[in-house]
Protein backbone atom coordinates (compact mmCIF):
# COMPACT_ATOMS: atom_id res chain seq x y z
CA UNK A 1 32.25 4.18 -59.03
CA UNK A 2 32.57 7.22 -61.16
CA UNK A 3 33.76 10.54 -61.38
CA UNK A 4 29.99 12.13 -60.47
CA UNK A 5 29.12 9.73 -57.55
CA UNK A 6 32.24 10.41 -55.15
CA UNK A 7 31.88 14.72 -55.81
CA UNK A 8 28.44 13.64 -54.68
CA UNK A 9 29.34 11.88 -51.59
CA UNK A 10 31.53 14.17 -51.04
CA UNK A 11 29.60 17.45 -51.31
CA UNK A 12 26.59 15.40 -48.58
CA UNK A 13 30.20 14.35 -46.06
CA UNK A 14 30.79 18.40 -46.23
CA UNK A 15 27.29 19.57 -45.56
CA UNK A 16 27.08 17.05 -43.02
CA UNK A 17 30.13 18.34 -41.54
CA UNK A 18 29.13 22.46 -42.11
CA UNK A 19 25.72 21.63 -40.69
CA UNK A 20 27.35 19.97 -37.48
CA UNK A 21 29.96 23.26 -37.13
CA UNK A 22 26.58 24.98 -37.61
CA UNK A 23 24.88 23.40 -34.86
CA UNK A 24 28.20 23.46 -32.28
CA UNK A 25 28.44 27.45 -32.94
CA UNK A 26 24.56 27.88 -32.22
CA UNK A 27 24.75 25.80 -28.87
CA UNK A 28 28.35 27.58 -28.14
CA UNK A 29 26.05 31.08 -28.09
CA UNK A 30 23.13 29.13 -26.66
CA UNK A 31 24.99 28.15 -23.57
CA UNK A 32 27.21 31.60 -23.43
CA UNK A 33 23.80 33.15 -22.77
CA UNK A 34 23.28 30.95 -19.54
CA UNK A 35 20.70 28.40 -21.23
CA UNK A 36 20.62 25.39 -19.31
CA UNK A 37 21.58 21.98 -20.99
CA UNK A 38 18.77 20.50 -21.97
CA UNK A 39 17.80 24.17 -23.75
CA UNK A 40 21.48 23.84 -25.41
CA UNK A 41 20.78 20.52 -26.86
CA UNK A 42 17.75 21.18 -28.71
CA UNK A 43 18.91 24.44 -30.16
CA UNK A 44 21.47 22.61 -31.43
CA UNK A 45 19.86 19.25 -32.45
CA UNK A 46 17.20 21.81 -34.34
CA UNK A 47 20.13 23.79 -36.26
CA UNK A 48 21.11 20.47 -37.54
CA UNK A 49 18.11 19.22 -38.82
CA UNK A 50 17.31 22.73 -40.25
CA UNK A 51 20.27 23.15 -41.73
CA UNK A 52 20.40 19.75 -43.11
CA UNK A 53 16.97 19.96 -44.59
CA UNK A 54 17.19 23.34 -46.26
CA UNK A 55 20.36 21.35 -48.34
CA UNK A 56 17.78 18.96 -48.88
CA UNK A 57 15.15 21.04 -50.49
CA UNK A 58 17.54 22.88 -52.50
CA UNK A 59 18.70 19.68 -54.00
CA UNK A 60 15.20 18.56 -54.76
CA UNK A 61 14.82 22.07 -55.97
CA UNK A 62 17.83 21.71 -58.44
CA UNK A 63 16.35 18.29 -59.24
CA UNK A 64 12.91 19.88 -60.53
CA UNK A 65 13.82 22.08 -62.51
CA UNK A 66 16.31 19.64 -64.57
CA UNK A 67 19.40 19.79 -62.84
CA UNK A 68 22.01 16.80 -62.94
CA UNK A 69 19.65 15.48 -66.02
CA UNK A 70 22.48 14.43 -67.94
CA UNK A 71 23.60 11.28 -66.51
């Protein structure tokens, strides 16, 4: 496996991560506010996916436009 595909797996494991801290400080203020649980977990389970997908577009983004072409 080379050099390029762990930085890669290891940039998605931290975004992963980020996007989950994301999600647990979002339902932290969620539920401070007095939201009820099931309100709680889909703030949360929506900051996830959000987050998660805008790393996603910005990859296909960088993608378009040529990035990582030189592999």
């Amino acid at each position: 496996m080379g050099n390029a595909r762990v930085v890669r797996l290891l940039a998605t494991g931290l975004v992963v991560v980020l996007s989950a801290l994301v999600a647990l400080a979002v339902a932290w203020g969620t539920r401070s506010a007095g939201a009820n649980w099931p309100d709680v977990f889909q703030r949360a389970g929506s900051t996830f996916g959000g987050t998660v997908g805008v790393c996603a577009a910005l990859t296909a983004l960088y993608r378009a436009i040529g990035g990582g072409a030189d592999e």
